[in-house]
Protein backbone atom coordinates (compact mmCIF):
# COMPACT_ATOMS: atom_id res chain seq x y z
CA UNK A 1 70.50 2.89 -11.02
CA UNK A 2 68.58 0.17 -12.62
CA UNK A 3 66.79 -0.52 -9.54
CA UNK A 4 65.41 3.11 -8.55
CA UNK A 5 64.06 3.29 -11.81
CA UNK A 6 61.85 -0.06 -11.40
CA UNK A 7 60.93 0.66 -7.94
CA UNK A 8 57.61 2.04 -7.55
CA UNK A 9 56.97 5.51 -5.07
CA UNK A 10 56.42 4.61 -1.33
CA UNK A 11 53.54 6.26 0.07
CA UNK A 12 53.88 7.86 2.77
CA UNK A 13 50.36 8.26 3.36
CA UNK A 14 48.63 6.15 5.41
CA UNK A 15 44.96 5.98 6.26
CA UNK A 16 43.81 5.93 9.54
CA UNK A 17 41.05 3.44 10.24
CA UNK A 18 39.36 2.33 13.94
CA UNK A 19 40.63 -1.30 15.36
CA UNK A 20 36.57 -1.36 17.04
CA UNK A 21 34.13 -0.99 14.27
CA UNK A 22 31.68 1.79 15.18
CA UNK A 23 27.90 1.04 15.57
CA UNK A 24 25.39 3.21 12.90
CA UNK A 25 23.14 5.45 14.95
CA UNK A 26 19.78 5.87 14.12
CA UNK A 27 17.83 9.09 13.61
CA UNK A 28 15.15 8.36 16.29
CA UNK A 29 12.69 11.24 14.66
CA UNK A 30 12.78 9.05 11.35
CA UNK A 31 12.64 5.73 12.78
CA UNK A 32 9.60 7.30 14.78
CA UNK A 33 7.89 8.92 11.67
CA UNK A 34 8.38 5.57 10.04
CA UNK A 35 6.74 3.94 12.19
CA UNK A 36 3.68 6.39 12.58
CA UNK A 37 3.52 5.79 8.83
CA UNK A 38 3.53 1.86 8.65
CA UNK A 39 0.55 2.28 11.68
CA UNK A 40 -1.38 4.62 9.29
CA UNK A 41 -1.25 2.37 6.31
CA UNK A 42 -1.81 -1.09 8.45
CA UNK A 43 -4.82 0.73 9.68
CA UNK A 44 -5.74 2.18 6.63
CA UNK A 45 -5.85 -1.66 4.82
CA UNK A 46 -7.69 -2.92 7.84
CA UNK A 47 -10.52 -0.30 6.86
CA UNK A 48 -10.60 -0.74 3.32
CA UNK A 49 -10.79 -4.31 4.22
CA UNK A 50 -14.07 -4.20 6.35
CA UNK A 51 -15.52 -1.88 3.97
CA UNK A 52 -15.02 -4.21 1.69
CA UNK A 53 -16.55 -7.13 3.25
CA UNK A 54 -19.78 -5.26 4.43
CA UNK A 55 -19.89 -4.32 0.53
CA UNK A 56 -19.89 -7.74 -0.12
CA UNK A 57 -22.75 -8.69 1.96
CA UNK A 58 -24.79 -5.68 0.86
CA UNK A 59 -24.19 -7.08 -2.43
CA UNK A 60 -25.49 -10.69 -1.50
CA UNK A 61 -28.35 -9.57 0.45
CA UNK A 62 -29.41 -8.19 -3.03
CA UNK A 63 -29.35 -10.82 -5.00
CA UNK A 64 -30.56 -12.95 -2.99
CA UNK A 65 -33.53 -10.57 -3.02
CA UNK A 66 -33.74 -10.04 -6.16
CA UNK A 67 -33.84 -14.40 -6.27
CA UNK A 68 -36.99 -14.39 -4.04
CA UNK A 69 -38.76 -11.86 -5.01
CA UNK A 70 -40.97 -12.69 -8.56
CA UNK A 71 -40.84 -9.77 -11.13
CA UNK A 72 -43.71 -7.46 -10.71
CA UNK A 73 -45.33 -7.86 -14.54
CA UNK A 74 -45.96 -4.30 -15.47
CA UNK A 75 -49.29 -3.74 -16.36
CA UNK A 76 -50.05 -1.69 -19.48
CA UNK A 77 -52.73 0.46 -19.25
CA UNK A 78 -55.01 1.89 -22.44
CA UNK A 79 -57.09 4.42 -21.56
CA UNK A 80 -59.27 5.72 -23.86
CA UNK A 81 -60.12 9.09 -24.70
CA UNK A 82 -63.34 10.77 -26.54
CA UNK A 83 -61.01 11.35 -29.80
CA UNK A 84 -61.28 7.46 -30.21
């Protein structure tokens, strides 16, 4: 009797599990929408870039404008009127 009682339950259970492991299958509609996505964005930082280099060159192009051309002194002008 000694032994039943240290003996642990058998379980009779068992779980059934593939010998060939099974390959994932993709949604194709999300893999698809992902990439529509990634093509948005990669275009979307190839525009911001340009727009950011043609900024830059508007912003040279003005200072180097600003460089050559001499400030225009503004001329102060009194006129005089008859109350003077």
């Amino acid at each position: 009797m000694a032994d039943s009682e240290t003996q642990q339950p058998v379980d009779s259970t068992r779980q059934v599990t593939s010998k060939t492991p099974t390959t994932r299958q993709k949604n194709p509609n999300r893999v698809a929408a992902g990439r529509a996505i990634a093509e948005k964005t990669r275009q979307a930082r190839e525009a911001q870039k340009k727009a950011f280099a043609e900024a830059q060159i508007i912003i040279a192009n003005q200072n180097v404008q600003k460089k050559a051309d001499p400030p225009v002194p503004e001329t102060t002008r009194n006129d005089l009127t008859t109350t003077q």
